[in-house]
Each structure stands twice: as C-alpha cells, then as structure tokens.
N, C-alpha and C. Protein backbone atom coordinates (compact mmCIF):
# COMPACT_ATOMS: atom_id res chain seq x y z
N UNK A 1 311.64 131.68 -1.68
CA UNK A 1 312.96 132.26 -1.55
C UNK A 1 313.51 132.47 -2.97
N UNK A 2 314.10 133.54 -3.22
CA UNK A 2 314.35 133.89 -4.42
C UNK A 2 315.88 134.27 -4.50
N UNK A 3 316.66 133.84 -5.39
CA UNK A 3 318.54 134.25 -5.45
C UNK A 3 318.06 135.43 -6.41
N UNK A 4 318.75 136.88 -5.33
CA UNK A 4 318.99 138.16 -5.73
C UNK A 4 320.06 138.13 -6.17
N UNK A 5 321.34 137.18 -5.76
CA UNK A 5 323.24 137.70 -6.35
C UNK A 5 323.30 136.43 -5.94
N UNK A 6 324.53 135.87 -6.97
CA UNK A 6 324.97 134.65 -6.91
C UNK A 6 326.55 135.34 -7.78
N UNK A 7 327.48 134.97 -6.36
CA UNK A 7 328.77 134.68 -7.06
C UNK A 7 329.50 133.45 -6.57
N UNK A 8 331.16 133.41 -7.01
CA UNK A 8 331.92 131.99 -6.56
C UNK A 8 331.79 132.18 -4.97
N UNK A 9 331.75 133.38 -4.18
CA UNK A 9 331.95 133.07 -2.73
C UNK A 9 330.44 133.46 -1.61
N UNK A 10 329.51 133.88 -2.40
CA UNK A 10 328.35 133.90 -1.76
C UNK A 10 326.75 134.53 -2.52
N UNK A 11 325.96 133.51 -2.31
CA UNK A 11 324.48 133.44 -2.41
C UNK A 11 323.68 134.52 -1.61
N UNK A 12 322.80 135.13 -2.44
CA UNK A 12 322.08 136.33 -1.50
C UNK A 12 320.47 135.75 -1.97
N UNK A 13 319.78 135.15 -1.35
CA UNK A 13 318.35 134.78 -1.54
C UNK A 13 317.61 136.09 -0.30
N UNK A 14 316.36 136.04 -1.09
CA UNK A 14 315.33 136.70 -0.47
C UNK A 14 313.83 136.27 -0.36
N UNK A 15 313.37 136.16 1.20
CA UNK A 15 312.42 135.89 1.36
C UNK A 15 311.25 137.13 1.87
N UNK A 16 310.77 136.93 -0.02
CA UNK A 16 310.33 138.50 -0.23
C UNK A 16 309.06 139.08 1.08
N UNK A 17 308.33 138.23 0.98
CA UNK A 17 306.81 138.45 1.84
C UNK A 17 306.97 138.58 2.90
N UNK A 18 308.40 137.97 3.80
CA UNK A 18 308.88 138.55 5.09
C UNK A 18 309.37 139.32 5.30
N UNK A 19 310.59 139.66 3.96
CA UNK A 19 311.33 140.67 4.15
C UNK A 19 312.43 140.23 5.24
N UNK A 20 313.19 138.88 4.54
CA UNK A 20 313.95 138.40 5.34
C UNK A 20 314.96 138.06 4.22
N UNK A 21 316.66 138.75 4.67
CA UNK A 21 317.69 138.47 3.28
C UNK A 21 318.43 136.84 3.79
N UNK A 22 318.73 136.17 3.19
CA UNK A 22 319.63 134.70 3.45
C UNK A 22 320.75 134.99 2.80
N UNK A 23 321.78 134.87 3.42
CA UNK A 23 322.84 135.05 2.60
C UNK A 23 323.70 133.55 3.00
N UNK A 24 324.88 133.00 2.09
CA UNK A 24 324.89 131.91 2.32
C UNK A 24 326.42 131.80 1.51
N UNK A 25 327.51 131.82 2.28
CA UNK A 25 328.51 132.16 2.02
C UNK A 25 329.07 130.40 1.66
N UNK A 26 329.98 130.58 0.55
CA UNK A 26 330.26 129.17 -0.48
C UNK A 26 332.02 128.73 -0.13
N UNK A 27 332.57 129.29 0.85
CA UNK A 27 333.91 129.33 0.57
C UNK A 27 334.56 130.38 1.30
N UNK A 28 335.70 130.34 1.51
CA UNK A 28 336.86 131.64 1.80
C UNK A 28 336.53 132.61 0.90
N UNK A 29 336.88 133.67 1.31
CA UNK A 29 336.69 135.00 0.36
C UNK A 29 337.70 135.95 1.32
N UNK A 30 338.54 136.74 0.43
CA UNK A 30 339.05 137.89 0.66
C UNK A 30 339.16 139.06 0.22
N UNK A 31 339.96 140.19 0.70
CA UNK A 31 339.81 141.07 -0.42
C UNK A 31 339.01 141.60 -1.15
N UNK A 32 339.15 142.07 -2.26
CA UNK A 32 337.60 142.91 -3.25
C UNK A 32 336.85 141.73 -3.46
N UNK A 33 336.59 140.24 -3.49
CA UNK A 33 335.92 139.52 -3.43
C UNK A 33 334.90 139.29 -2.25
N UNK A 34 335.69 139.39 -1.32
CA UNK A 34 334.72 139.84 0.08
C UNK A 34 334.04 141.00 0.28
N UNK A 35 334.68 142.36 0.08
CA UNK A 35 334.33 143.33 -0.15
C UNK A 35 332.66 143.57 -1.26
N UNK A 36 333.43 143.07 -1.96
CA UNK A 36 332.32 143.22 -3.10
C UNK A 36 330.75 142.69 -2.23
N UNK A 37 331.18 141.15 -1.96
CA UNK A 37 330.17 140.51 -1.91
C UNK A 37 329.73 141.15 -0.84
N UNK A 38 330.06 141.39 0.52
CA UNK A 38 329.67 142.21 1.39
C UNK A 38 328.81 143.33 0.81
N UNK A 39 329.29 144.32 -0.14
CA UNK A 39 328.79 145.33 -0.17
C UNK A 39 327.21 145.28 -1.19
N UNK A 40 327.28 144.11 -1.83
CA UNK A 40 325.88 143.51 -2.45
C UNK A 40 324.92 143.20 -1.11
N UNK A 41 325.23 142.61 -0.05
CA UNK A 41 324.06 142.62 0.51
C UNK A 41 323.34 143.67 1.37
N UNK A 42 324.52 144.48 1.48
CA UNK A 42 324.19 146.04 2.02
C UNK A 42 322.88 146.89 0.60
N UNK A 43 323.63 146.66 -0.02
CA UNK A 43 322.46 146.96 -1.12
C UNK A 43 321.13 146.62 -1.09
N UNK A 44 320.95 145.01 -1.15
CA UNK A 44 320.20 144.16 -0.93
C UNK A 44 319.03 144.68 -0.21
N UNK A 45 319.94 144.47 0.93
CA UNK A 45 319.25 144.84 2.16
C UNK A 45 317.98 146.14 2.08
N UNK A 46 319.26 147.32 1.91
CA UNK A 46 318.72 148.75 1.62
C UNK A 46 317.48 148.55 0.90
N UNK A 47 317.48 147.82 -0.31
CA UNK A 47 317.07 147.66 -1.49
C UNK A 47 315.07 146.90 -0.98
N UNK A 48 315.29 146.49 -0.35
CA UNK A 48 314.35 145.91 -0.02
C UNK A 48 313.82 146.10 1.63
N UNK A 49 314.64 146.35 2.12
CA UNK A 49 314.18 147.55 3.35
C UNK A 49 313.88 146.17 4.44
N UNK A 50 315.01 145.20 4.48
CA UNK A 50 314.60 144.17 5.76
C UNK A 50 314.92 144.00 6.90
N UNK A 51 313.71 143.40 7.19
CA UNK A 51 313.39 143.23 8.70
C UNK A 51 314.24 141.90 9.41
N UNK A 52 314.46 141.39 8.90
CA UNK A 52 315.52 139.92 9.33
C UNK A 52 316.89 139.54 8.36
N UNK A 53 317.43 138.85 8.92
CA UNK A 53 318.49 138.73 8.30
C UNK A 53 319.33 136.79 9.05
N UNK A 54 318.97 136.30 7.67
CA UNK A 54 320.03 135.22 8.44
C UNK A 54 321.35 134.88 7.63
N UNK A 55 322.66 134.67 8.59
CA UNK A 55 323.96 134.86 7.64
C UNK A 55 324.65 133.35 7.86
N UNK A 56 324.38 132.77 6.94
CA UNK A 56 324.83 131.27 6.70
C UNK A 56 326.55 131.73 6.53
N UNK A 57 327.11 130.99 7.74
CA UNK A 57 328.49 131.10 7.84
C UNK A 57 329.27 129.91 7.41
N UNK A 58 328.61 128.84 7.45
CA UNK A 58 329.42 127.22 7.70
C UNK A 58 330.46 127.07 6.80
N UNK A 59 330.46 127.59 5.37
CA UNK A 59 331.53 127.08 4.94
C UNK A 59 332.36 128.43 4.67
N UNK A 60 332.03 129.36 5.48
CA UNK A 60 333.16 130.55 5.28
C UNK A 60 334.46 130.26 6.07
N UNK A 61 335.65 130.39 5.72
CA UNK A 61 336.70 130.51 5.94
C UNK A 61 337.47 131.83 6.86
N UNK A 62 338.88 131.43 7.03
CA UNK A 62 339.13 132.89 7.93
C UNK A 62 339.16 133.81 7.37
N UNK A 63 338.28 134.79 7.71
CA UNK A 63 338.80 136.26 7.25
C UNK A 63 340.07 137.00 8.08
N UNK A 64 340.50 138.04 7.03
CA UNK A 64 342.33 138.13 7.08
C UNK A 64 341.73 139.54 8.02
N UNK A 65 342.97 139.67 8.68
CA UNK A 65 342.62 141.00 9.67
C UNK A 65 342.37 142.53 9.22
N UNK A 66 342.97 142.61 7.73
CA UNK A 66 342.78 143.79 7.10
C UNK A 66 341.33 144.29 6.24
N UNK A 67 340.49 142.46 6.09
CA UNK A 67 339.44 142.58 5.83
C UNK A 67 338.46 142.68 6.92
N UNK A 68 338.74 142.07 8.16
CA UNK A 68 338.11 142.46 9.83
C UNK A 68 338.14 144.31 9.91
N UNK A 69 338.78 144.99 9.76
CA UNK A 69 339.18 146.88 10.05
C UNK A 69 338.45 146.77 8.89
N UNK A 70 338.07 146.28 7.60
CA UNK A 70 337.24 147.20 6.65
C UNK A 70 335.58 146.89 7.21
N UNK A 71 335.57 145.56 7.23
CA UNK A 71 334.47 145.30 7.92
C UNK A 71 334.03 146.39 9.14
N UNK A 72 334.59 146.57 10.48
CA UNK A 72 334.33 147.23 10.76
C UNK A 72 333.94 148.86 10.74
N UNK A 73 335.09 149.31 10.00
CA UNK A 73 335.25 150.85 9.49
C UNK A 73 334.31 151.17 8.15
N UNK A 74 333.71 150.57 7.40
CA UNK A 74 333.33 150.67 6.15
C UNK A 74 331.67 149.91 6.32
N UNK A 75 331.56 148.78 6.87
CA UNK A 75 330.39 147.79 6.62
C UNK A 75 329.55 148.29 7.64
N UNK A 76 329.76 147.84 8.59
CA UNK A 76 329.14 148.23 9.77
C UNK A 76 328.10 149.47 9.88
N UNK A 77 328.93 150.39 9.79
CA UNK A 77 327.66 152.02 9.78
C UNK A 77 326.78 151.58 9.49
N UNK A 78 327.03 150.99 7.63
CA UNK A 78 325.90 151.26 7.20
C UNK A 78 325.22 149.90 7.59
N UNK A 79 325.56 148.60 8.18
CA UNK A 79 324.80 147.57 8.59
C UNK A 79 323.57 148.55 9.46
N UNK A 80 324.39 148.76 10.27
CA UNK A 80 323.50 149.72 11.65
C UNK A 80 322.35 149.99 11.53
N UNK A 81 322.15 151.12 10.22
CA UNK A 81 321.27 151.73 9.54
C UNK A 81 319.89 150.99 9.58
N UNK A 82 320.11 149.92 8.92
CA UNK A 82 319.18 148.64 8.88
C UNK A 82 318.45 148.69 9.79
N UNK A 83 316.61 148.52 9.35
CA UNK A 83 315.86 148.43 10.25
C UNK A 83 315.45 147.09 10.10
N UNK A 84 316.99 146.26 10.84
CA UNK A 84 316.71 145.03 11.29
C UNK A 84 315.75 144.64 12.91
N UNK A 85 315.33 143.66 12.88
CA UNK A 85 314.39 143.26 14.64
C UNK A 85 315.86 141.89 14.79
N UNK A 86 315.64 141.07 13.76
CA UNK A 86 317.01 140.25 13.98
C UNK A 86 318.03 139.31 13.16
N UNK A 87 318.52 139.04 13.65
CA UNK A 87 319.78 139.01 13.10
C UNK A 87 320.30 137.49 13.41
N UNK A 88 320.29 136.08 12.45
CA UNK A 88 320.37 135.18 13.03
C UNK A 88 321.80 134.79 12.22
N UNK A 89 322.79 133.88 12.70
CA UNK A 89 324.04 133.72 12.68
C UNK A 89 324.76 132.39 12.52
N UNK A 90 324.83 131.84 11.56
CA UNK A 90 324.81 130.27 11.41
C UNK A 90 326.82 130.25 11.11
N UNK A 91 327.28 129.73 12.71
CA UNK A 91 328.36 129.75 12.65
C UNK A 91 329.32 128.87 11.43
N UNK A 92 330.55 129.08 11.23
CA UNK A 92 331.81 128.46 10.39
C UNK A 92 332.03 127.52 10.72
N UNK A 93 331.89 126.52 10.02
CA UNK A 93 332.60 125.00 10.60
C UNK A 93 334.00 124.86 10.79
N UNK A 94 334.86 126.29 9.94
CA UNK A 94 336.14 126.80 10.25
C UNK A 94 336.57 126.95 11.05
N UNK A 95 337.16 126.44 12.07
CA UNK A 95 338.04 127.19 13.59
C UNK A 95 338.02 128.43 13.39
N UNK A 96 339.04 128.81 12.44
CA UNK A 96 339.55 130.41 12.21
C UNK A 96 338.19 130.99 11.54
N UNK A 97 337.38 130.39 10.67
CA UNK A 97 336.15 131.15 10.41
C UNK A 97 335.51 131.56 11.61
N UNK A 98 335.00 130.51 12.04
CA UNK A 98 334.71 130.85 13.11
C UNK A 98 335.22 132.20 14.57
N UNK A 99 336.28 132.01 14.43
CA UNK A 99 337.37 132.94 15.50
C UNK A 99 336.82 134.68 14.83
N UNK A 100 337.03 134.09 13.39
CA UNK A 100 337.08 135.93 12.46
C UNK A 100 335.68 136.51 13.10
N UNK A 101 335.04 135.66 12.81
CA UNK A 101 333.33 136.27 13.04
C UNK A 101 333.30 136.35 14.40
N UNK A 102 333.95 135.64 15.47
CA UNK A 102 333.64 136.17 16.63
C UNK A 102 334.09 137.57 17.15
N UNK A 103 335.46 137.32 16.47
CA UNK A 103 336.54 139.04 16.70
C UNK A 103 335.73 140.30 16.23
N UNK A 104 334.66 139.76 14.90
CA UNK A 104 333.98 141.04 14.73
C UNK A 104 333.00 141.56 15.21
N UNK A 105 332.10 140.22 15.49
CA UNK A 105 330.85 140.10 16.32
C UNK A 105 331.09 140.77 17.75
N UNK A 106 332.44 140.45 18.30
CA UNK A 106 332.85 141.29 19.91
C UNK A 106 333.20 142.59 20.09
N UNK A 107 333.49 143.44 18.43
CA UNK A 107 334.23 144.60 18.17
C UNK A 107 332.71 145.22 17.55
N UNK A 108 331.77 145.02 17.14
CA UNK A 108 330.72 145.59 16.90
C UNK A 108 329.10 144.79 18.04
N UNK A 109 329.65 144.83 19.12
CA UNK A 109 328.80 144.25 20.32
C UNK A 109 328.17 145.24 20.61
N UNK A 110 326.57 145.06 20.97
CA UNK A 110 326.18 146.39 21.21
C UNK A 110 325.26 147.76 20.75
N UNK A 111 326.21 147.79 18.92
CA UNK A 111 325.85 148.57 18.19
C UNK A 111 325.37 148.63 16.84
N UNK A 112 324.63 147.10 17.24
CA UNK A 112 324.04 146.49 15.93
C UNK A 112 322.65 147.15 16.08
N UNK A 113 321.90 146.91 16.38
CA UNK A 113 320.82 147.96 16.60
C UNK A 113 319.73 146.93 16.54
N UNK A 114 319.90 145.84 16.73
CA UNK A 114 318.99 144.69 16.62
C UNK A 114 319.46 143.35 17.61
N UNK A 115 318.56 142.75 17.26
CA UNK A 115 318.57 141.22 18.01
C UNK A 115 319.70 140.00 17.42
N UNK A 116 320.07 139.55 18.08
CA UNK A 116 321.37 138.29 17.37
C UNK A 116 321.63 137.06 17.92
N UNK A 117 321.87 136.41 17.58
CA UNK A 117 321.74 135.06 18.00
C UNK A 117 322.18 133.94 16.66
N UNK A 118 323.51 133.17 17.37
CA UNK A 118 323.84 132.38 17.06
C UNK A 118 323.56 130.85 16.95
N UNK A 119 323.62 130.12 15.96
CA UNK A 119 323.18 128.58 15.54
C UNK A 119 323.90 128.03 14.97
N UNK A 120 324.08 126.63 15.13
CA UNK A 120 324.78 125.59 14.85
C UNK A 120 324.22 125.32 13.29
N UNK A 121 322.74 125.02 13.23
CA UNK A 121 322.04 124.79 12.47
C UNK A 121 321.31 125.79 11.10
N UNK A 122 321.29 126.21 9.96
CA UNK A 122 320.83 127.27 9.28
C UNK A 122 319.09 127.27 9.42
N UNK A 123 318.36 126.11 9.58
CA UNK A 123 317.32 126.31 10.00
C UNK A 123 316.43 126.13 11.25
N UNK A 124 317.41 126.43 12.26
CA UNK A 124 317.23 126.71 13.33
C UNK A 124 317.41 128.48 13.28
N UNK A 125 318.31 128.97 12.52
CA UNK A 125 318.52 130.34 12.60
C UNK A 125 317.55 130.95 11.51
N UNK A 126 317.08 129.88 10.46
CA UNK A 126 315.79 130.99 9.97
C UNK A 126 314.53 130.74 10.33
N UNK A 127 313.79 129.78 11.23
CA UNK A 127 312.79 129.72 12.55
C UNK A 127 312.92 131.58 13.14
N UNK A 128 314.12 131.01 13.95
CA UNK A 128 314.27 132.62 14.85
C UNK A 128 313.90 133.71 13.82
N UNK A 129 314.53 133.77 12.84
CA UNK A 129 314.38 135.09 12.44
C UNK A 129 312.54 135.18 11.98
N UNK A 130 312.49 134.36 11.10
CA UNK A 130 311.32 134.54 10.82
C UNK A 130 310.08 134.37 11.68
N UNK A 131 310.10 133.96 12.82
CA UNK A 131 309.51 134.17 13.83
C UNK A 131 309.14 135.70 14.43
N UNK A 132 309.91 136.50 14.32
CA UNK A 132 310.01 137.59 14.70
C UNK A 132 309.06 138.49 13.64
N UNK A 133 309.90 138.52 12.60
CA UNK A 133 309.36 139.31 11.61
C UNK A 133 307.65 138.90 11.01
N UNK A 134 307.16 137.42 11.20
CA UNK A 134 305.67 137.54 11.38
C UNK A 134 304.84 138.25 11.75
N UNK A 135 305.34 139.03 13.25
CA UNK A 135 304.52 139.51 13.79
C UNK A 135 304.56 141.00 14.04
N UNK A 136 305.37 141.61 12.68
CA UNK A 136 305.98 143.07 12.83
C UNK A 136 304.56 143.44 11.97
C-alpha cells in the first residue's frame, strides 16, 4: 500500500497490483478543505483507473449541508464514471458523521454504478473489496 496524498484531513493510499484506492479520512473537514480533498481522490482514482475502493470514515465528522449539494451536484457524476465492481464503506464513529454519509449515500442510491457495502470494521471492508477485484 502506497500514500498517493496526505493532508491534515485525509490519507489517499493505493493498493497498486489490485487497483484498489484506501482513503482514510483524519478528522472533520469542510469547505475547500473537503472539497479539495474529495476532488484528489477523484483524480486518484481516474489516475489509476480502479477497480475497488474502500472509504475509511471513522474519524470523519459531520459534513455541513452545503458541502452534502456539492457532493452530490459536483462529486458524484464524476464518482459514477468509475469503473468501480466495489465500493466498501467503513462507517463514522460520529453520530452526525455518520447521519451526513447516510443522507448522501440515500440521495445517490442506485446510481453508483457499483457494489457497496457498509462496515463497522476497516478490514473487514478491505477483505470485501479486495476479494472482488482478485478475480476481475
């Protein structure tokens, strides 16, 4: 596993030979700090053309509702794009972290274009993913 971006509110490692991104969020983030970091793993992603994806949530905080509408309106498309198989989800130990990611997770239901599945555990959620992508 290799760190592609390292800032104060989130870690982007890559597990090159699978072609699986870890991202691993350090804190609350809002605003062009969220933004930003968001828009690095869209890069990432692109950048390396992956097949899995696991999104370490635990110590993310609430996201504010004006960053939920960019998320959706702005992130999303191009998440879509992604020729992800799946998509594993290592919930917020945050109440309200937790709540944010569900409000978005229920507002982009559907039209992820891949597989998803939520975990308590971060390596329980990179099992799943990388399970999958072995056998692509």
């Amino acid at each position: 596993m290799i760190c592609q971006f390292a800032s104060d509110v989130l870690r982007i490692h890559l597990h090159q030979q699978e072609g699986v991104l870890e991202t691993e969020w350090l804190g609350s983030a809002k605003g062009e700090a969220l933004r930003h970091a968001l828009s690095e793993t869209l890069r990432l992603a692109r950048l390396y053309r992956v097949h899995g994806w696991i999104a370490n949530h635990r110590q993310l905080g609430p996201i504010t509702p004006a960053d939920q509408d960019w998320i959706q309106e702005q992130y999303m498309p191009v998440f879509r794009l992604l020729p992800l198989q799946r998509f594993g989800l290592v919930y917020s130990g945050d109440p309200f972290g937790r709540l944010s990611i569900h409000n978005i997770m229920a507002r982009a239901q559907g039209q992820l274009g891949c597989e998803v599945q939520q975990f308590a555990l971060v390596e329980e959620a990179r099992r799943w993913v990388l399970e999958a992508v072995a056998v692509r």
